[in-house]
PDB file of N, CA and C in Angstrom:
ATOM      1  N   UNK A   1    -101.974 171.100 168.112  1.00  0.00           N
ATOM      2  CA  UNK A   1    -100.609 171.464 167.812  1.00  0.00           C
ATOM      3  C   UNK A   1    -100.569 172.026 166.386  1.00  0.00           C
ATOM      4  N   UNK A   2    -100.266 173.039 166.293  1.00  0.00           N
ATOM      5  CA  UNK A   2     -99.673 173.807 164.593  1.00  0.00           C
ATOM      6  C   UNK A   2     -98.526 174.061 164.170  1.00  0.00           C
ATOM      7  N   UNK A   3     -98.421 173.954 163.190  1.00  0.00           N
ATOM      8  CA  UNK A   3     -96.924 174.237 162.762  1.00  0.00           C
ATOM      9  C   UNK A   3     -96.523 175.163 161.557  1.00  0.00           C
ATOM     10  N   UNK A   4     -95.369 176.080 161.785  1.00  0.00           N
ATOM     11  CA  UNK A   4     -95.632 177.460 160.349  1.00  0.00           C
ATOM     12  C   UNK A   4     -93.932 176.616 159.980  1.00  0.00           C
ATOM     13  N   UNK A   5     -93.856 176.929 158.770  1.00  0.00           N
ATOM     14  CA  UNK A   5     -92.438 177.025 158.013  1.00  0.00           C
ATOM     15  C   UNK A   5     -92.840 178.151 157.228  1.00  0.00           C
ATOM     16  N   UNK A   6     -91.448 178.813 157.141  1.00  0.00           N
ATOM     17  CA  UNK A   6     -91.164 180.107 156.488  1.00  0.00           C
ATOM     18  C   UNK A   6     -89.019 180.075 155.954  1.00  0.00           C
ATOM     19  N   UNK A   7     -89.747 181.062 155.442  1.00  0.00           N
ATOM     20  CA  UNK A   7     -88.035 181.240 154.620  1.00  0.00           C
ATOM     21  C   UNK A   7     -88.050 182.716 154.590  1.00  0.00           C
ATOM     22  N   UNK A   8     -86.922 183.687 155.156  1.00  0.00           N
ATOM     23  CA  UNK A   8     -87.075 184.994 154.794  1.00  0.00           C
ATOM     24  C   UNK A   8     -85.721 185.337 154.650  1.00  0.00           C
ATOM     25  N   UNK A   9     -85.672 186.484 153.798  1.00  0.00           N
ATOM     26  CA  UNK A   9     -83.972 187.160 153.656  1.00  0.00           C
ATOM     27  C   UNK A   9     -83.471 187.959 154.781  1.00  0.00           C
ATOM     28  N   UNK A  10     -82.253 187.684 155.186  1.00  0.00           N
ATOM     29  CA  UNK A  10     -81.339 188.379 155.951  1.00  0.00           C
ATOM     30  C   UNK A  10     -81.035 189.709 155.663  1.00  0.00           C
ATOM     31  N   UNK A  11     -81.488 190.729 156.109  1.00  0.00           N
ATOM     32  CA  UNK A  11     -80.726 192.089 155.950  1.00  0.00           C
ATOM     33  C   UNK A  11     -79.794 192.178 156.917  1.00  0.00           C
ATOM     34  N   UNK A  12     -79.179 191.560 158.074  1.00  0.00           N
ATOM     35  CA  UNK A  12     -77.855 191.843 158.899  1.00  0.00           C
ATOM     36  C   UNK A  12     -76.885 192.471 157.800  1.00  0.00           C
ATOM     37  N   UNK A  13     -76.096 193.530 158.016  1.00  0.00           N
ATOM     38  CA  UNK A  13     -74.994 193.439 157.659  1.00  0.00           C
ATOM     39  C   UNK A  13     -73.735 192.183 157.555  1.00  0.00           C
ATOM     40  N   UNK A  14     -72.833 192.203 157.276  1.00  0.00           N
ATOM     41  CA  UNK A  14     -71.986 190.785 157.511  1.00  0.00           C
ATOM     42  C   UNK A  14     -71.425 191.088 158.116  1.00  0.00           C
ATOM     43  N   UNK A  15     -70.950 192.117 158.818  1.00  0.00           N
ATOM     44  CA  UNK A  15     -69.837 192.543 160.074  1.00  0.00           C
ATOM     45  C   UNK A  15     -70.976 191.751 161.245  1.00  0.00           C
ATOM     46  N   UNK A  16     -72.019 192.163 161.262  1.00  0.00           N
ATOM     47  CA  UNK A  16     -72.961 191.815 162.414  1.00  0.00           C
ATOM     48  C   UNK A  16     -73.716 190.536 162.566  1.00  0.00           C
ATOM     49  N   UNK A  17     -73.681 189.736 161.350  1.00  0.00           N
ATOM     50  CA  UNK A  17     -74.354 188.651 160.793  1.00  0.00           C
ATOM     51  C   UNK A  17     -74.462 187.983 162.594  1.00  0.00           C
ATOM     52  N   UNK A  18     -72.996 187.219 163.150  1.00  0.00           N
ATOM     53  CA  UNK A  18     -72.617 186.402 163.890  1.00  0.00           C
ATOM     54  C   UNK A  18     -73.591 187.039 165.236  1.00  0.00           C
ATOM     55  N   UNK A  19     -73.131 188.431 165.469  1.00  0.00           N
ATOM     56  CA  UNK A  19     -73.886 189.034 166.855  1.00  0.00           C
ATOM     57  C   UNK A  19     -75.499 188.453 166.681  1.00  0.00           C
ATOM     58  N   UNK A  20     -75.669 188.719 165.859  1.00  0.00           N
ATOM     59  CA  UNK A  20     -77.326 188.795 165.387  1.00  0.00           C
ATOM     60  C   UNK A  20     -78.253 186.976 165.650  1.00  0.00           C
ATOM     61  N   UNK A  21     -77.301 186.483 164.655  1.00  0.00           N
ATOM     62  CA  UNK A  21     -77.402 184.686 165.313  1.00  0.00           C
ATOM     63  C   UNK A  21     -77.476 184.386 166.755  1.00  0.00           C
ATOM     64  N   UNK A  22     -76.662 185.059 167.216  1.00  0.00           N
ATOM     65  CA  UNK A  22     -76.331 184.770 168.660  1.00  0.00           C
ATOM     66  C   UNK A  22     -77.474 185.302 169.439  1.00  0.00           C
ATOM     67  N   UNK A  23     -77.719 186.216 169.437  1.00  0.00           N
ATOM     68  CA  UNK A  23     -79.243 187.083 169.708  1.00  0.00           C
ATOM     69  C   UNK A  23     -80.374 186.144 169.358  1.00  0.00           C
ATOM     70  N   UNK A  24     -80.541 185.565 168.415  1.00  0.00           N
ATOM     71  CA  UNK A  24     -81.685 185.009 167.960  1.00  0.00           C
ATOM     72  C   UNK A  24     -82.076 183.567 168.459  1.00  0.00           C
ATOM     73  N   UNK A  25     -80.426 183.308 168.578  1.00  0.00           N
ATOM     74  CA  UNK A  25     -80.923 181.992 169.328  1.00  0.00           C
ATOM     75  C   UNK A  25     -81.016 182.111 170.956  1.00  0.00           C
ATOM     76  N   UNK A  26     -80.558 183.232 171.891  1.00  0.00           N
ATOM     77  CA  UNK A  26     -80.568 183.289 172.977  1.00  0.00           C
ATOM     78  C   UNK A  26     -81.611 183.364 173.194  1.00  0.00           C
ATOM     79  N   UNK A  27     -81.987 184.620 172.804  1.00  0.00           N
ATOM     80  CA  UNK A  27     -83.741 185.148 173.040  1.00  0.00           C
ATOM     81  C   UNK A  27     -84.660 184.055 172.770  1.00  0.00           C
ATOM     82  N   UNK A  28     -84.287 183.263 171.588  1.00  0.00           N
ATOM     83  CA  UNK A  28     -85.748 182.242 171.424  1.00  0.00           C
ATOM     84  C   UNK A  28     -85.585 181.083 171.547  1.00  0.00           C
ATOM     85  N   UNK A  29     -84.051 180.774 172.429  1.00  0.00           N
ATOM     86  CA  UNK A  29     -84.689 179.575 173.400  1.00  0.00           C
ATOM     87  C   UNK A  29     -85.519 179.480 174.706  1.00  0.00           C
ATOM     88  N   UNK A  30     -85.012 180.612 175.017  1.00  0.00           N
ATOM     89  CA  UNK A  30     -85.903 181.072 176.836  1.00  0.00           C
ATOM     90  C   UNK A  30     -87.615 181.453 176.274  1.00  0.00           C
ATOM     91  N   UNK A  31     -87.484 182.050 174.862  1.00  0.00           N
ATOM     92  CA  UNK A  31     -89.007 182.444 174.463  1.00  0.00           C
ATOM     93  C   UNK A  31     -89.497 181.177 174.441  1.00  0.00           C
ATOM     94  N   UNK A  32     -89.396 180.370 173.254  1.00  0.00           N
ATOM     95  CA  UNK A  32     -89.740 179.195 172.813  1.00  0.00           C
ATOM     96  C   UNK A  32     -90.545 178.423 173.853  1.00  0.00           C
ATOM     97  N   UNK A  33     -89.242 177.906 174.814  1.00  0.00           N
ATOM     98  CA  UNK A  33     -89.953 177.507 176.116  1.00  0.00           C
ATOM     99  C   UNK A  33     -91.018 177.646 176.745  1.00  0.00           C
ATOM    100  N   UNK A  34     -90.899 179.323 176.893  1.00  0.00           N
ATOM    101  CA  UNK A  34     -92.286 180.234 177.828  1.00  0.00           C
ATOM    102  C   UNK A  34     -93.578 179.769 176.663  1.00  0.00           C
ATOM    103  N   UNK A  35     -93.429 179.986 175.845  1.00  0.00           N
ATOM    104  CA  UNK A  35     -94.063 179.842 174.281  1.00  0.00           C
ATOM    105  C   UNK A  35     -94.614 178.102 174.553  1.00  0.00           C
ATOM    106  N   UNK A  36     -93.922 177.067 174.628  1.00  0.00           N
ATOM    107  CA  UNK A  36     -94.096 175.815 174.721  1.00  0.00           C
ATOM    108  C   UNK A  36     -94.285 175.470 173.102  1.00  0.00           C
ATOM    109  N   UNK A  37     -92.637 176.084 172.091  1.00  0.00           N
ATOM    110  CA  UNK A  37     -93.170 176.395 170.888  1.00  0.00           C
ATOM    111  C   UNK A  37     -91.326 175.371 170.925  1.00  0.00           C
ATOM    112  N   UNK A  38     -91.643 174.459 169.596  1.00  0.00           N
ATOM    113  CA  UNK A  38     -90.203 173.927 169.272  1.00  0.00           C
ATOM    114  C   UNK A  38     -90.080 174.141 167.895  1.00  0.00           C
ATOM    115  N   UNK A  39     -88.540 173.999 167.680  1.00  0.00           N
ATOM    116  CA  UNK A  39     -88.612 173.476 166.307  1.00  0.00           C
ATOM    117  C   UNK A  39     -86.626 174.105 165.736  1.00  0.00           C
ATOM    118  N   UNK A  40     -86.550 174.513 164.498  1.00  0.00           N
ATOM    119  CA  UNK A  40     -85.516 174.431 164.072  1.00  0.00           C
ATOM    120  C   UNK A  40     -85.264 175.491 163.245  1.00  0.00           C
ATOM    121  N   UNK A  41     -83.914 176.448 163.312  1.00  0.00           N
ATOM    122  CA  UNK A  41     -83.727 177.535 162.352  1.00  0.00           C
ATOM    123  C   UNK A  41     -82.331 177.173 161.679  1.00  0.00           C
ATOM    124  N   UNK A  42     -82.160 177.388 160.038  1.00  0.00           N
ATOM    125  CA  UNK A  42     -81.212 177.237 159.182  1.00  0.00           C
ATOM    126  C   UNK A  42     -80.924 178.648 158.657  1.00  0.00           C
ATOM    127  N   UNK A  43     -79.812 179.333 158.753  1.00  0.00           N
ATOM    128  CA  UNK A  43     -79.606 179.991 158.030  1.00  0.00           C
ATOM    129  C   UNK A  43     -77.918 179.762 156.785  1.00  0.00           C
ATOM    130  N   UNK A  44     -78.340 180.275 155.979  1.00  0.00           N
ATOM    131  CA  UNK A  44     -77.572 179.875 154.865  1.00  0.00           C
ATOM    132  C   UNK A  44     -76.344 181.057 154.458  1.00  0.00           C
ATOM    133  N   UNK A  45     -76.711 182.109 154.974  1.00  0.00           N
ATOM    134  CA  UNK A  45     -75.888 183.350 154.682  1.00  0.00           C
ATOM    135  C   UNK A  45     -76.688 184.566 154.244  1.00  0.00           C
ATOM    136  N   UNK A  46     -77.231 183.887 153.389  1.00  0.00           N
ATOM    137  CA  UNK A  46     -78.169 184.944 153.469  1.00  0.00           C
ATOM    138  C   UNK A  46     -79.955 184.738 153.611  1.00  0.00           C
ATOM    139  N   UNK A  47     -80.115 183.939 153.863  1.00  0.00           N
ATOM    140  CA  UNK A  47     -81.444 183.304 154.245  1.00  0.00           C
ATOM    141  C   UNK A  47     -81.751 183.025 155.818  1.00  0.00           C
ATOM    142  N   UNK A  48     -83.293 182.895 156.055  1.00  0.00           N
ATOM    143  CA  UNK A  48     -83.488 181.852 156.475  1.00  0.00           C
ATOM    144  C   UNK A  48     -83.953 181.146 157.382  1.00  0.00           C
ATOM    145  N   UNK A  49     -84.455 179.710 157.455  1.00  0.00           N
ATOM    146  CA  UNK A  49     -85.457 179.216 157.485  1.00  0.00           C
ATOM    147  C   UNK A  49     -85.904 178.625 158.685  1.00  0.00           C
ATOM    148  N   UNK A  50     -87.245 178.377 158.929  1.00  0.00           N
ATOM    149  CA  UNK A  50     -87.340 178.153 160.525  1.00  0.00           C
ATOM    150  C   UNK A  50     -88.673 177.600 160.170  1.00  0.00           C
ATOM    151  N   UNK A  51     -88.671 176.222 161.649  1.00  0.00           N
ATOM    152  CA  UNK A  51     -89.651 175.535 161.647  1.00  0.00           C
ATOM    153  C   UNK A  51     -90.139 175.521 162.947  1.00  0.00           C
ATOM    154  N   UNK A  52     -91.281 175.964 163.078  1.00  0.00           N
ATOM    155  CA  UNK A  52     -91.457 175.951 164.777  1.00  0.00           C
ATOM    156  C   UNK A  52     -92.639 175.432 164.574  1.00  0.00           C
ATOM    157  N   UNK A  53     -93.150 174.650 165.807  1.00  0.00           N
ATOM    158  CA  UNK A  53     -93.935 174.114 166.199  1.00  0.00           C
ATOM    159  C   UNK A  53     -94.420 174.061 167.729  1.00  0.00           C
ATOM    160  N   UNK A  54     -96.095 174.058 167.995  1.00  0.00           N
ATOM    161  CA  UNK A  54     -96.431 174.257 169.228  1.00  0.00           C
ATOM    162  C   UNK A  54     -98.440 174.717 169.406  1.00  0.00           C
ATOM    163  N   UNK A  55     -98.395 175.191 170.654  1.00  0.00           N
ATOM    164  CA  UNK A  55    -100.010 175.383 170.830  1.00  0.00           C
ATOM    165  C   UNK A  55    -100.469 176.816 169.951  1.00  0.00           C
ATOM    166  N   UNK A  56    -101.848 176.705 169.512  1.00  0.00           N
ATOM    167  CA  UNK A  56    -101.723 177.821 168.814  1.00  0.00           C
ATOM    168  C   UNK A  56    -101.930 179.035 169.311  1.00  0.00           C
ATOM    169  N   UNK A  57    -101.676 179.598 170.215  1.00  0.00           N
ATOM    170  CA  UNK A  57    -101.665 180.861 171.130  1.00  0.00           C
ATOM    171  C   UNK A  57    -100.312 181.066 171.136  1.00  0.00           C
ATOM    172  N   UNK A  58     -99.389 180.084 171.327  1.00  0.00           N
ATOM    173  CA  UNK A  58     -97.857 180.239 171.421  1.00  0.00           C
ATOM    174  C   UNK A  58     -97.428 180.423 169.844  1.00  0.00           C
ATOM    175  N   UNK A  59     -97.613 179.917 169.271  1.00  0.00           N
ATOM    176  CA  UNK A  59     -97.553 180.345 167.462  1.00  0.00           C
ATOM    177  C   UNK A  59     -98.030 181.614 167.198  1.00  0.00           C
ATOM    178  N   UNK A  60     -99.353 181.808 167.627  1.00  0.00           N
ATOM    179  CA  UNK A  60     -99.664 183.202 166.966  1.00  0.00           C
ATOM    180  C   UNK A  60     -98.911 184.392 167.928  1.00  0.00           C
ATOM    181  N   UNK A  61     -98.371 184.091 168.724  1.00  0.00           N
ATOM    182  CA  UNK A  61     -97.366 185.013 169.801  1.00  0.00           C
ATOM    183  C   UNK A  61     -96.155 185.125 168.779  1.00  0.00           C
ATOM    184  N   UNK A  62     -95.374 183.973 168.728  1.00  0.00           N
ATOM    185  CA  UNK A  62     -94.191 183.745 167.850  1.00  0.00           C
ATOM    186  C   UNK A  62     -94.175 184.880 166.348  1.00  0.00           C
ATOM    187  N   UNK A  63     -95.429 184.058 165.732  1.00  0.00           N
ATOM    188  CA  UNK A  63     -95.506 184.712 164.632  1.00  0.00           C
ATOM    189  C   UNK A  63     -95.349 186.029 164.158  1.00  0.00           C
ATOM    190  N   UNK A  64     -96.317 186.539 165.236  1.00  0.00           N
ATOM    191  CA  UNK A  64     -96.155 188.037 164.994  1.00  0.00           C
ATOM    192  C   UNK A  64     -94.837 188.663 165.300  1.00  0.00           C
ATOM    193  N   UNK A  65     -93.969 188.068 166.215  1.00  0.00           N
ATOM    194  CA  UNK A  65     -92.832 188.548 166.758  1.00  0.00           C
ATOM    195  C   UNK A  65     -91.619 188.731 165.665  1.00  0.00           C
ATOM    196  N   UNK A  66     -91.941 187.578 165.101  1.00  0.00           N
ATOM    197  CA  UNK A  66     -90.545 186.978 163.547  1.00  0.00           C
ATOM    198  C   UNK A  66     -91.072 188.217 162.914  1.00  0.00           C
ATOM    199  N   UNK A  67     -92.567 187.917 162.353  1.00  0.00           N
ATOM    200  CA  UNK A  67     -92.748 189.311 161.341  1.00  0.00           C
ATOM    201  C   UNK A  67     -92.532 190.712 161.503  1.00  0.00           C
ATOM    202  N   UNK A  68     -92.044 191.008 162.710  1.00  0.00           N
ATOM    203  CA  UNK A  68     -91.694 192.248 162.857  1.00  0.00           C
ATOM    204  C   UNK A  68     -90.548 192.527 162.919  1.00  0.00           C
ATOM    205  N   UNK A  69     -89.567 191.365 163.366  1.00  0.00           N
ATOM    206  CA  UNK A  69     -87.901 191.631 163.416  1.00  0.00           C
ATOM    207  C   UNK A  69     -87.822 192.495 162.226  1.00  0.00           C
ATOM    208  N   UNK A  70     -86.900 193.333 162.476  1.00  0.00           N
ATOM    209  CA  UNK A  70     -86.094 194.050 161.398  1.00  0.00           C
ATOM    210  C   UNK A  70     -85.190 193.718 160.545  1.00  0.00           C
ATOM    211  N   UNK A  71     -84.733 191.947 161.019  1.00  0.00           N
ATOM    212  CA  UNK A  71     -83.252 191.577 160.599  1.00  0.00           C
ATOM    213  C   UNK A  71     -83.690 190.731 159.781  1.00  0.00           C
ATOM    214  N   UNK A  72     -84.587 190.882 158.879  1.00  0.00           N
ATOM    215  CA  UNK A  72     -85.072 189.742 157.862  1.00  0.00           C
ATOM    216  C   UNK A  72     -86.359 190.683 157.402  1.00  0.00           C
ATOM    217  N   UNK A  73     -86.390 190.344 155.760  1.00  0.00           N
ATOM    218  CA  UNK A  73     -87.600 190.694 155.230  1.00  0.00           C
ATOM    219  C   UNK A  73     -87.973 189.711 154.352  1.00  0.00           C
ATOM    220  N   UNK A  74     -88.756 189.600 153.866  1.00  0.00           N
ATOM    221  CA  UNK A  74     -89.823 188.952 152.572  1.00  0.00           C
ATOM    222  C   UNK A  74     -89.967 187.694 152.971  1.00  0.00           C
ATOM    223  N   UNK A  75     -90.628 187.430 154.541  1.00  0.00           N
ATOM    224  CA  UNK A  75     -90.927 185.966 154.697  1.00  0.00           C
ATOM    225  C   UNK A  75     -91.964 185.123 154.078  1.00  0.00           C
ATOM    226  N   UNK A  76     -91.704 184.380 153.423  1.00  0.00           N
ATOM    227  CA  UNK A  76     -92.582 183.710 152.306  1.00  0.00           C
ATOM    228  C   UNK A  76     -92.953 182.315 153.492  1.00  0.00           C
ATOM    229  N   UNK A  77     -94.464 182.242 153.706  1.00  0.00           N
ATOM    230  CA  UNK A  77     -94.815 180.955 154.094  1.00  0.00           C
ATOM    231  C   UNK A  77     -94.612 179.718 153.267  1.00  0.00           C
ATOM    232  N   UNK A  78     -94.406 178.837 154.015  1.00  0.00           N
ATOM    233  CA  UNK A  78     -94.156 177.419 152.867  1.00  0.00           C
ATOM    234  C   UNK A  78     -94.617 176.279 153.170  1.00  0.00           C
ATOM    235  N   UNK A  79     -95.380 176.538 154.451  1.00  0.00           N
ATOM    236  CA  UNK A  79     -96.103 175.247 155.474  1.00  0.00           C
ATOM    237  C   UNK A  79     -96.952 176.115 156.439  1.00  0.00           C
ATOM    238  N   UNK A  80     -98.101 175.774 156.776  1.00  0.00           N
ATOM    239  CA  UNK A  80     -98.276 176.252 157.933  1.00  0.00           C
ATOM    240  C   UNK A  80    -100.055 175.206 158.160  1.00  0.00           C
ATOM    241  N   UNK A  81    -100.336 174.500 159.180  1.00  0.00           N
ATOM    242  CA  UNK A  81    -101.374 173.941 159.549  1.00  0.00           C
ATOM    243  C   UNK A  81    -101.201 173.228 161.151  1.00  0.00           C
ATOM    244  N   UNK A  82    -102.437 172.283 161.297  1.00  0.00           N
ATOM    245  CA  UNK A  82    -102.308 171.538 162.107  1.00  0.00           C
ATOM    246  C   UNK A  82    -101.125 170.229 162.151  1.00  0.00           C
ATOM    247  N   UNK A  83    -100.922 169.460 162.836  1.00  0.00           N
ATOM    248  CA  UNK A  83    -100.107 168.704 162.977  1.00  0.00           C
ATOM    249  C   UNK A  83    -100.478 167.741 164.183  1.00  0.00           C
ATOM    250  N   UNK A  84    -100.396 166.654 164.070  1.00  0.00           N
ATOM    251  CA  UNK A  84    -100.782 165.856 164.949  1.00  0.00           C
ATOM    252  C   UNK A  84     -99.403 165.564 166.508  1.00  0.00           C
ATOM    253  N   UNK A  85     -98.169 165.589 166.005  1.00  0.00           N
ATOM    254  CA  UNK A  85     -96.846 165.111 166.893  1.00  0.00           C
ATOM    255  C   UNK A  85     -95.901 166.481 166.428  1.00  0.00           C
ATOM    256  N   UNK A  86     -95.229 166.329 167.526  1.00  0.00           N
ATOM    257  CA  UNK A  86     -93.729 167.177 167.374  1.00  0.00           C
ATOM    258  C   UNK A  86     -93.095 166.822 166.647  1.00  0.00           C
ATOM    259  N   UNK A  87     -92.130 167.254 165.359  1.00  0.00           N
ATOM    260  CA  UNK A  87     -90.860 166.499 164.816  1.00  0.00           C
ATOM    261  C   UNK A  87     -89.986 167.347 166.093  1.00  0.00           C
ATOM    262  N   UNK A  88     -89.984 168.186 166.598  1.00  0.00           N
ATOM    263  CA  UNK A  88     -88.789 168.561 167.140  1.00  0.00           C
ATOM    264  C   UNK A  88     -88.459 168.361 169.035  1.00  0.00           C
ATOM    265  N   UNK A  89     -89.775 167.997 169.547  1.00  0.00           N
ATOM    266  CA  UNK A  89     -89.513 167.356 170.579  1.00  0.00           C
ATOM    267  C   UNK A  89     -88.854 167.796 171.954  1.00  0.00           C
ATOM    268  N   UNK A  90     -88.845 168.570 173.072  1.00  0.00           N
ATOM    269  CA  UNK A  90     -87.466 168.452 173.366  1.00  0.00           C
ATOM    270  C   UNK A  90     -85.930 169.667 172.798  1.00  0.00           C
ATOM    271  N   UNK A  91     -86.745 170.132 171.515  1.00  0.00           N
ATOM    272  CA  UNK A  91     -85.902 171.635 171.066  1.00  0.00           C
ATOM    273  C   UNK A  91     -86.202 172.906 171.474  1.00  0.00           C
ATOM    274  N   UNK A  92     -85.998 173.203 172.423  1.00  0.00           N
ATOM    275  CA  UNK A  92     -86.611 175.011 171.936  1.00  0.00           C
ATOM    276  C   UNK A  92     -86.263 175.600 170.884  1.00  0.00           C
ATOM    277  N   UNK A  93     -85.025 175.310 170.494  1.00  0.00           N
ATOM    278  CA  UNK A  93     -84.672 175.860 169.204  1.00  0.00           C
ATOM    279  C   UNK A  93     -83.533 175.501 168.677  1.00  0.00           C
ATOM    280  N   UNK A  94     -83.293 174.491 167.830  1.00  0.00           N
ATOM    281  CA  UNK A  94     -82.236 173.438 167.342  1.00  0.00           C
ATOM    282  C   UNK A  94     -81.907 174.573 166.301  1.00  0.00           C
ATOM    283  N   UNK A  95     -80.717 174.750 165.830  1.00  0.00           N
ATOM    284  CA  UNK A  95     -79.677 175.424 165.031  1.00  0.00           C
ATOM    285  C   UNK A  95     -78.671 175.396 163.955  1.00  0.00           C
ATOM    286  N   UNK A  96     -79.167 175.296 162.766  1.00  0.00           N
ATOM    287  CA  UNK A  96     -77.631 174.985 161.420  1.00  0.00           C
ATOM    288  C   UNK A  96     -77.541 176.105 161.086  1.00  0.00           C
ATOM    289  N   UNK A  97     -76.521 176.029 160.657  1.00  0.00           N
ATOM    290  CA  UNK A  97     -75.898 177.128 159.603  1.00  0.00           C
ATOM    291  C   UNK A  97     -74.611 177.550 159.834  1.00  0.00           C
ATOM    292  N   UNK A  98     -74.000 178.322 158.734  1.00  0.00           N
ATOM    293  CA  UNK A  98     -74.416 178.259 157.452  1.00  0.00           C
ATOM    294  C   UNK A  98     -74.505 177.445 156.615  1.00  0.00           C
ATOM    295  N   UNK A  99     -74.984 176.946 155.965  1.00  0.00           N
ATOM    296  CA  UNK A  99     -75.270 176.025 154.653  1.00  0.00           C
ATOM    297  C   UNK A  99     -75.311 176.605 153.450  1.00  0.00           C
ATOM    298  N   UNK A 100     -74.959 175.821 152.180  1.00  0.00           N
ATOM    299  CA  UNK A 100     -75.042 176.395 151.026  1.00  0.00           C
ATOM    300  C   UNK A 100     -76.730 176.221 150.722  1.00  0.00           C
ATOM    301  N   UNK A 101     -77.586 175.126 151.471  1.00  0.00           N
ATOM    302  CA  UNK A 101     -78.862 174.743 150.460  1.00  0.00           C
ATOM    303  C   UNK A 101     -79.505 175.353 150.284  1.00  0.00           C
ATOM    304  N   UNK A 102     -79.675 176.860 150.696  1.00  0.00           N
ATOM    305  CA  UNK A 102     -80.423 178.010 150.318  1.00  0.00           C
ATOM    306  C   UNK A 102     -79.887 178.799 149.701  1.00  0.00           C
ATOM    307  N   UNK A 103     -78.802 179.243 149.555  1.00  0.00           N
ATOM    308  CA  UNK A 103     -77.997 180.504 148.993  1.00  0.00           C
ATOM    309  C   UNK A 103     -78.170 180.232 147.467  1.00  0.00           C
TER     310      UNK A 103
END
């Protein structure tokens, strides 16, 4: 089991911010699943951050996918290894935001 954390900036416009959330979590709960990848995304307004976890074929699928979205740039890694257990269990893709703790 591996696990990446990352933090990247939002380029959405703010007219579109909401559409765009909504997109992100649709698409990558049905992905996630297929993926057998869990974990958790925060965005803050203009950030933001995501913890996924899973097999590493389903990660390196994931991975490449985030790094190419258009709707976020300068993803800075901040975790990324093995892991013995799930923290997220049971999520395809658990959801906050907005929050101030990044902005």
């Amino acid at each position: 089991m591996h696990q990446w954390v990352y933090v990247s900036k939002c380029i959405v416009p703010d007219a579109d911010i909401q559409n765009a959330i909504d997109s992100i979590i649709k698409v990558s709960q049905s992905r996630n699943m297929d993926l057998q990848v869990t974990g958790a995304l925060f965005f803050t307004g203009t950030h933001f951050a995501q913890l996924l976890e899973g097999p590493p074929g389903g990660m390196m699928t994931l991975r490449s996918s985030i790094l190419a979205d258009p709707r976020h740039k300068d993803a800075l890694t901040m975790l990324e290894g093995r892991i013995e257990q799930r923290r997220f269990h049971g999520w395809a893709l658990a959801y906050s935001g907005p929050s101030l703790v990044l902005s």
